[in-house]
N, C-alpha and C. Protein backbone atom coordinates (compact mmCIF):
# COMPACT_ATOMS: atom_id res chain seq x y z
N UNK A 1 -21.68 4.12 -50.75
CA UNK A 1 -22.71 4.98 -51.31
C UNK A 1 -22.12 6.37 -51.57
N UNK A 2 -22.07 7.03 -52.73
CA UNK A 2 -21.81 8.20 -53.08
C UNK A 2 -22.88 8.90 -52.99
N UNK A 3 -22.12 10.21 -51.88
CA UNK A 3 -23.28 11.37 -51.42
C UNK A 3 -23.05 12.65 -52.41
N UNK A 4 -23.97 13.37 -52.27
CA UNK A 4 -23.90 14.38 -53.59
C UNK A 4 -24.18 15.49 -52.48
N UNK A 5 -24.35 16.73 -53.13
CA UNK A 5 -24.50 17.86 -53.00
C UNK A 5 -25.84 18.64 -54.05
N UNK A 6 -26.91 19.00 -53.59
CA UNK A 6 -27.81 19.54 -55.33
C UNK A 6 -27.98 20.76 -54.81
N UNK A 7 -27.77 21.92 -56.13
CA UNK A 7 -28.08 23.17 -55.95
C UNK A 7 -29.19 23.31 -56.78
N UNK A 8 -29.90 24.11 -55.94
CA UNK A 8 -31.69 24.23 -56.52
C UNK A 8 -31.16 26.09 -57.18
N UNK A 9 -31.55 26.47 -57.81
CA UNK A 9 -31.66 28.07 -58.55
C UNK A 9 -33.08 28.39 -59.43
N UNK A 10 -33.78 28.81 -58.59
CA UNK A 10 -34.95 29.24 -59.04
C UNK A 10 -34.81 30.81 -59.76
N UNK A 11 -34.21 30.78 -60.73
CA UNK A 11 -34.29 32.11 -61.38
C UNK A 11 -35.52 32.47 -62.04
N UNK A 12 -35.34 34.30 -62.46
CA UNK A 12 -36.43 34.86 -63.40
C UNK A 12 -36.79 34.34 -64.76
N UNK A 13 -35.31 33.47 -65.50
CA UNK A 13 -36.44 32.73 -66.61
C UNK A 13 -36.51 31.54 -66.67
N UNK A 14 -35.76 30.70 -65.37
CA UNK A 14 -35.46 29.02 -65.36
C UNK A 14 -35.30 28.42 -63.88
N UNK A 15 -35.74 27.30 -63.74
CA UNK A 15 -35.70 26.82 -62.81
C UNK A 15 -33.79 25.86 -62.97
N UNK A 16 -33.54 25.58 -61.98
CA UNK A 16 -32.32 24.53 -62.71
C UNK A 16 -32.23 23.75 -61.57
N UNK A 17 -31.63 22.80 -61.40
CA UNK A 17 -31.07 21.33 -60.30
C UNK A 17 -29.73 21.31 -60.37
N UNK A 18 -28.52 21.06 -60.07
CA UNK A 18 -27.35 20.80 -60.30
C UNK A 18 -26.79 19.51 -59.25
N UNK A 19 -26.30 18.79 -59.45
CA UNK A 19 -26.13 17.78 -58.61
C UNK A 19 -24.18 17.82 -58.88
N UNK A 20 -23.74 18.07 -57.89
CA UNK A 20 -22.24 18.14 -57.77
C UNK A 20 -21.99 16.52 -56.30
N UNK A 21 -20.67 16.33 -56.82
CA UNK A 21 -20.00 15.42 -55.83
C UNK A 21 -19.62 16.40 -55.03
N UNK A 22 -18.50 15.07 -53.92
CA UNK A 22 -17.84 15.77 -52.58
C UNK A 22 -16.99 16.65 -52.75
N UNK A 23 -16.10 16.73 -54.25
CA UNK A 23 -15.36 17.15 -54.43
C UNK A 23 -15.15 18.62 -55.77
N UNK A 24 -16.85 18.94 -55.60
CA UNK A 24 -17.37 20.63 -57.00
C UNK A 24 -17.83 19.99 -57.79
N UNK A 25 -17.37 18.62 -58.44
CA UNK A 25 -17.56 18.08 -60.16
C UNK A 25 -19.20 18.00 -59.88
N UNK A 26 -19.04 18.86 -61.39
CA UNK A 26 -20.66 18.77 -62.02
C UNK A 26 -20.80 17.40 -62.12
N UNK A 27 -22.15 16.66 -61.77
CA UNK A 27 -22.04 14.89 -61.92
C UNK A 27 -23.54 15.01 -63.35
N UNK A 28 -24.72 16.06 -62.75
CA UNK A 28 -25.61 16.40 -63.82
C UNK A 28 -26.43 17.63 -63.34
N UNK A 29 -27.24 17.93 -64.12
CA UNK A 29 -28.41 18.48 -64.02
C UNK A 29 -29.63 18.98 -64.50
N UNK A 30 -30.57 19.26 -64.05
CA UNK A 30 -32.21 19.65 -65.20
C UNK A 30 -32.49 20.69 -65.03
N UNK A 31 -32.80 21.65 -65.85
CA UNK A 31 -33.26 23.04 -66.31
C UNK A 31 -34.83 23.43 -66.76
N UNK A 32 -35.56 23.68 -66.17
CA UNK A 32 -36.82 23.87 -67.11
C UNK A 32 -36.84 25.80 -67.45
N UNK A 33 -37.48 26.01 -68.28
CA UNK A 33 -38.15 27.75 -68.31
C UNK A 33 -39.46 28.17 -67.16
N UNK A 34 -39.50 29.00 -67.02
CA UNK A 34 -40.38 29.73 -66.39
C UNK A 34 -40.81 30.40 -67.51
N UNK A 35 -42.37 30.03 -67.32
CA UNK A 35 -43.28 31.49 -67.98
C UNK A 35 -43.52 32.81 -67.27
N UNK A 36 -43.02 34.19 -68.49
CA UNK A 36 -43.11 35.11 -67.84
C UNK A 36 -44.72 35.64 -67.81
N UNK A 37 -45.43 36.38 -66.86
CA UNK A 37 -46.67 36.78 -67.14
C UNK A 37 -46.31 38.18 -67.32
N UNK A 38 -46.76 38.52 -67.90
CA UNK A 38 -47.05 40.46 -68.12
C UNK A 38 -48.36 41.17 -68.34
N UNK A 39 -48.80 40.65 -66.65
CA UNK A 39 -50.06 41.82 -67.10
C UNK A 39 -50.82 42.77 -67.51
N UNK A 40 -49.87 43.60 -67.49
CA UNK A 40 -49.95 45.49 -68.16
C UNK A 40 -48.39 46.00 -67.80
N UNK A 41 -47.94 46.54 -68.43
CA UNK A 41 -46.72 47.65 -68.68
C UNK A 41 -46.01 47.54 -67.52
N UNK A 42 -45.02 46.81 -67.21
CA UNK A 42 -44.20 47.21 -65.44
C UNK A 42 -44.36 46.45 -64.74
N UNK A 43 -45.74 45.07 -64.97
CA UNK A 43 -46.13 43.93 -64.22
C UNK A 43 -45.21 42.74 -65.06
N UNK A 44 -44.68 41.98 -63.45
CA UNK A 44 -43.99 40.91 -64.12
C UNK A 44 -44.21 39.95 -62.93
N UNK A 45 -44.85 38.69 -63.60
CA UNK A 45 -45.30 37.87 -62.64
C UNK A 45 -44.86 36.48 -62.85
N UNK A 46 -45.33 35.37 -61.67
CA UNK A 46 -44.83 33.95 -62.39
C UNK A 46 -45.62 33.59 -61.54
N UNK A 47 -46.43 32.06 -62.00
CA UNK A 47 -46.48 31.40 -61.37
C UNK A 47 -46.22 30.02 -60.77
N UNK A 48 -46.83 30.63 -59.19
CA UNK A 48 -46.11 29.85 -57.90
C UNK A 48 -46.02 28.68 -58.28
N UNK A 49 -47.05 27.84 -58.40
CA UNK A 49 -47.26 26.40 -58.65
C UNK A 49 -45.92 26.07 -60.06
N UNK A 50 -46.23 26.75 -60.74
CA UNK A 50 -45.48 26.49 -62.04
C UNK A 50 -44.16 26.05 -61.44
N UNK A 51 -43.46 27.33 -60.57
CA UNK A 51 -42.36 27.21 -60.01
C UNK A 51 -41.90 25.99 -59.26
N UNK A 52 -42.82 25.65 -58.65
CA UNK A 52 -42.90 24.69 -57.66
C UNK A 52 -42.60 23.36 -58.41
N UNK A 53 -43.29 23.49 -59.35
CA UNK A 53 -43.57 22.22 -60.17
C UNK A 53 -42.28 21.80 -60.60
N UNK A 54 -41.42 23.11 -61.29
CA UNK A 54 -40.56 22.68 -62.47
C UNK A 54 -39.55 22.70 -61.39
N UNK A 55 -39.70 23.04 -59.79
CA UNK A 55 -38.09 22.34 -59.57
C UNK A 55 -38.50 20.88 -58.72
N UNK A 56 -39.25 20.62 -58.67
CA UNK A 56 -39.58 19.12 -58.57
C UNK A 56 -39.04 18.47 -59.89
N UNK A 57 -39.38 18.79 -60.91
CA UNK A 57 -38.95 18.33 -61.84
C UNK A 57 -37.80 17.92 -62.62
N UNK A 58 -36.81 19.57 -62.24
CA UNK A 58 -35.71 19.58 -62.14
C UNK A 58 -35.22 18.76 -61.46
N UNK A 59 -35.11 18.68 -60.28
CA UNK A 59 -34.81 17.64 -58.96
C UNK A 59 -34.81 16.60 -59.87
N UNK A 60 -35.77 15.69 -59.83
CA UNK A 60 -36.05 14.28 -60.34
C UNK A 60 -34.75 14.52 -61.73
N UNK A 61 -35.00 15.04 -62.55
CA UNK A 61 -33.80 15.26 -64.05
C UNK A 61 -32.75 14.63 -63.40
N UNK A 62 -31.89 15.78 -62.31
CA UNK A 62 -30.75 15.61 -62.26
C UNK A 62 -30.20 14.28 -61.24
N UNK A 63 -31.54 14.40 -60.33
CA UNK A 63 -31.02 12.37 -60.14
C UNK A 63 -31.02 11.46 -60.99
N UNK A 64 -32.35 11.67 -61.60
CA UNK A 64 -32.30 10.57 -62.72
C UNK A 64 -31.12 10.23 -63.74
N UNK A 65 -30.60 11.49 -63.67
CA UNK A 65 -29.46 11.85 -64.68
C UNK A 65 -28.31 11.07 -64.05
N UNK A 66 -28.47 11.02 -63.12
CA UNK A 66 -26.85 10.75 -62.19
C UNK A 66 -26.40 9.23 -61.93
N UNK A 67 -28.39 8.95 -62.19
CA UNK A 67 -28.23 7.20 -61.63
C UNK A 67 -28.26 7.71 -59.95
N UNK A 68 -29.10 8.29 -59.67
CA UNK A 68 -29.03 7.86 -58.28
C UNK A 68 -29.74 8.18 -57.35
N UNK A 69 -30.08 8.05 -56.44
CA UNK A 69 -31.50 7.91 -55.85
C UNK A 69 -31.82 9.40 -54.67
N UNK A 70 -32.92 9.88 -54.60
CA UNK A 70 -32.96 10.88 -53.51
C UNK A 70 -32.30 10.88 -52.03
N UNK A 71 -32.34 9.55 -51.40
CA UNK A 71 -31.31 9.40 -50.47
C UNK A 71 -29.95 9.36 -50.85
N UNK A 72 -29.49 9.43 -51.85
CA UNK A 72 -27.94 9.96 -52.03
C UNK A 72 -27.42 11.49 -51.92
N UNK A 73 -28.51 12.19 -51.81
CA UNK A 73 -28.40 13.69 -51.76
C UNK A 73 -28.42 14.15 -50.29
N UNK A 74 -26.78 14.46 -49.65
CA UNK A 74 -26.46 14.54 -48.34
C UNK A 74 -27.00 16.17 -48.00
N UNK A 75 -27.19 16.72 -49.03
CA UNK A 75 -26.93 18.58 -48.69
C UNK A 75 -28.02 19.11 -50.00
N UNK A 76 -28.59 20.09 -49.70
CA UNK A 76 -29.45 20.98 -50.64
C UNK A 76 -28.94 22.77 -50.27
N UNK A 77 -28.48 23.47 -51.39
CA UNK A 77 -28.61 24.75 -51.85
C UNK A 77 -29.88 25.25 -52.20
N UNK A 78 -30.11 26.42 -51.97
CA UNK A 78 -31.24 27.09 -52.81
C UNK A 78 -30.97 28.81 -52.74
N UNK A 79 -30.94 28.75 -54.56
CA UNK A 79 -30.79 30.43 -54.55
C UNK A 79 -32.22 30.83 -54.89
N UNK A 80 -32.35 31.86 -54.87
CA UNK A 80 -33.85 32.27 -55.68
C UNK A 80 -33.58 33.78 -56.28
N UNK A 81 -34.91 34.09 -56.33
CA UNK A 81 -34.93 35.62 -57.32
C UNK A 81 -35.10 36.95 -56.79
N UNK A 82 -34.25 37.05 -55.46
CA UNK A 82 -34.16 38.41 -55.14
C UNK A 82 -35.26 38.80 -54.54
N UNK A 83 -35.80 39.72 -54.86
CA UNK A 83 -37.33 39.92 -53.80
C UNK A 83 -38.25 39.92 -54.45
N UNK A 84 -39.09 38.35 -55.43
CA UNK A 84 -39.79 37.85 -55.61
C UNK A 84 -40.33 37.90 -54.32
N UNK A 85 -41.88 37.44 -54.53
CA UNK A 85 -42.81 37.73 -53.40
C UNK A 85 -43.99 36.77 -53.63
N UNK A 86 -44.25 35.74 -52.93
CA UNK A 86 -44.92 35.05 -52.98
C UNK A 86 -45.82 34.79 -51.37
N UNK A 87 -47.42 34.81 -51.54
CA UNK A 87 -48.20 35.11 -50.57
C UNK A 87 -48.87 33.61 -50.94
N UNK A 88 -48.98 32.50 -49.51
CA UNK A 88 -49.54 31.53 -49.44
C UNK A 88 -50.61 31.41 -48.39
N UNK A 89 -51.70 30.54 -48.65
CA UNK A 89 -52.66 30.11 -48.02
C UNK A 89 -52.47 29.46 -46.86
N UNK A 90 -52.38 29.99 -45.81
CA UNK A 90 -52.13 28.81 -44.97
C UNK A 90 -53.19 27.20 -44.41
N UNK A 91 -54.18 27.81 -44.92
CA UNK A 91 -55.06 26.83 -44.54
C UNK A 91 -54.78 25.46 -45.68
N UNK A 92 -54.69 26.12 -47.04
CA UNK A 92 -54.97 25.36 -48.53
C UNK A 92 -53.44 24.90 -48.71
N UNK A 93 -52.52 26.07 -48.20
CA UNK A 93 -50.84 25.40 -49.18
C UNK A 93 -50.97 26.24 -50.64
N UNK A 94 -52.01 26.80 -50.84
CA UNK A 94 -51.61 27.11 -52.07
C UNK A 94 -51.58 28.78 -52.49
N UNK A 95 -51.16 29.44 -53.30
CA UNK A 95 -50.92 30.63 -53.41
C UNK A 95 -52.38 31.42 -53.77
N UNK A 96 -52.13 32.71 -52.96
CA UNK A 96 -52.87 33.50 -53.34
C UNK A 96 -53.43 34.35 -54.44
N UNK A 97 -52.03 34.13 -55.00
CA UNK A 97 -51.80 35.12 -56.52
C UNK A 97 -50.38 34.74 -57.21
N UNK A 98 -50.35 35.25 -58.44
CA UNK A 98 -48.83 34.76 -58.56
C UNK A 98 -47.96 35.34 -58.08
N UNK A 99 -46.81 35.22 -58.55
CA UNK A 99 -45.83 35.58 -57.74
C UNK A 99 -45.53 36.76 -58.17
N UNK A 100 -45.16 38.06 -57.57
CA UNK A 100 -44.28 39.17 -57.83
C UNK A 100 -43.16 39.18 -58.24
N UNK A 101 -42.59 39.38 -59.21
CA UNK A 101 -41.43 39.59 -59.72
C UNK A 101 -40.67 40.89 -59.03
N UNK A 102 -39.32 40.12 -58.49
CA UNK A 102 -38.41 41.37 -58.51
C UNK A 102 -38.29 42.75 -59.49
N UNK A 103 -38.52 41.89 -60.39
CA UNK A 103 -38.24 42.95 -61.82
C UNK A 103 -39.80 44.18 -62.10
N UNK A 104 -40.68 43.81 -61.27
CA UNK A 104 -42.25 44.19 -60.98
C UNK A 104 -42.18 46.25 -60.76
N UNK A 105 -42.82 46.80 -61.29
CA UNK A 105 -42.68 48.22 -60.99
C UNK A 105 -44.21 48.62 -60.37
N UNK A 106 -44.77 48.14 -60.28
CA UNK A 106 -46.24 48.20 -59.96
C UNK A 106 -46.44 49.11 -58.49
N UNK A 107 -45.57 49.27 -57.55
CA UNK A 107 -45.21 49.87 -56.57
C UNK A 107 -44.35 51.08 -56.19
N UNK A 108 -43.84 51.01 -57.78
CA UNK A 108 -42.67 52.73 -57.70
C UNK A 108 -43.45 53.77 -57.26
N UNK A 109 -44.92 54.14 -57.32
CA UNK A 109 -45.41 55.50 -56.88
C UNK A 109 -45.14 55.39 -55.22
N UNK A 110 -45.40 54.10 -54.78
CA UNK A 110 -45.21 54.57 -53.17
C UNK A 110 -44.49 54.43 -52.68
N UNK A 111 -42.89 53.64 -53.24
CA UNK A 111 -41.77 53.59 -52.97
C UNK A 111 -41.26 55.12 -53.12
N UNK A 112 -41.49 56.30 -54.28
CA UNK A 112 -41.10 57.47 -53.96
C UNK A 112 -41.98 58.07 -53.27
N UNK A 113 -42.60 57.72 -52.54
CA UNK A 113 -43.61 58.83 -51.85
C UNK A 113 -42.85 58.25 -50.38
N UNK A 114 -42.74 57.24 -50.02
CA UNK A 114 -41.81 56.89 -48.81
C UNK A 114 -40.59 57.03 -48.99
N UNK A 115 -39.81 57.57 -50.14
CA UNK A 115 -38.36 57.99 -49.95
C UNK A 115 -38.23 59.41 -50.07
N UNK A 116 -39.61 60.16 -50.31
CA UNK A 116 -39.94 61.89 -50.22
C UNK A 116 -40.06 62.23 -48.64
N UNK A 117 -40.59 61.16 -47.95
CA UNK A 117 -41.21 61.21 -46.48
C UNK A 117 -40.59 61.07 -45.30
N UNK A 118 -39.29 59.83 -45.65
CA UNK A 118 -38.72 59.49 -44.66
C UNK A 118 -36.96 59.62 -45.18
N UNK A 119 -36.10 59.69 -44.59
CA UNK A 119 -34.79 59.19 -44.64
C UNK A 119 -34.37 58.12 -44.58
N UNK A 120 -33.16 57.68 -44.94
CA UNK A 120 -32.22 56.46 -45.40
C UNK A 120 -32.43 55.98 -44.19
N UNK A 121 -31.93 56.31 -42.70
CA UNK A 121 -31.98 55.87 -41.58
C UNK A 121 -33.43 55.12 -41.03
N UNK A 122 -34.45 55.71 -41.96
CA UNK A 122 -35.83 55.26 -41.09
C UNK A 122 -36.03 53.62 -42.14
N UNK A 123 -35.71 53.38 -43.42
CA UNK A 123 -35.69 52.62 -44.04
C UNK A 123 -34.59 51.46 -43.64
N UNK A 124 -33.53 51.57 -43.10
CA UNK A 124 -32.47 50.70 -42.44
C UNK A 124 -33.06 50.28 -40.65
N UNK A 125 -34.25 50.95 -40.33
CA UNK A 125 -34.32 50.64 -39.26
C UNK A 125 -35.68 49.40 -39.16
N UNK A 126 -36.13 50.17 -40.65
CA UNK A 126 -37.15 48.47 -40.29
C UNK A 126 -36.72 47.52 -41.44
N UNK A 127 -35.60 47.00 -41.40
CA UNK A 127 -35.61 45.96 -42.45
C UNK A 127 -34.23 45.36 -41.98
């Protein structure tokens, strides 16, 4: 039985799957887009489910692609999008809102009002 390796990459405009052997070689993989939302000027959003969806989807592509079955996949990667921000239900599983985009400015007024207030040191001490 040949074991694989799949790297999941949930980026800002694509989801992707990559399925590599033991040895780096690309064997396949599936790509979908992400829709961007733009609520007003500086808002950049996605949604969760969407996300969710298209790397399920992805997933399935790049096995399907390979000929080979989910138990052949010994190891999973996952990059994602930086400090995207996603708030879930715990009761439901499902999201509260969409997701925050890294790329999101919706918060710069109080990010400089806490870098007018405090020092570098007080910001390294809670994070």
């Amino acid at each position: 039985m040949t074991r694989y390796v799949l790297a999941i990459d949930n980026g800002t405009t694509s989801t992707r799957a990559i399925l590599f052997d033991h040895n780096a070689n690309k064997i396949s993989s599936g790509q979908k887009e992400t829709t961007q939302i733009l609520p007003k000027p500086g808002w950049v959003e996605h949604d969760a489910l969407e996300i969710w969806n298209n790397t399920r989807e992805v997933i399935n592509d790049a096995i399907a692609s390979a000929r080979a079955n989910v138990t052949d996949v010994a190891a999973i990667g996952i990059t994602n999008q930086r400090e995207t921000t996603v708030v879930w239900d715990r009761a439901t599983g499902k999201p509260v809102y969409n997701a925050i985009v890294w790329q999101d400015t919706r918060t710069t007024p109080i990010v400089e009002a806490l870098a007018r207030s405090h020092d570098p040191e007080w910001f390294r001490s809670k994070t």
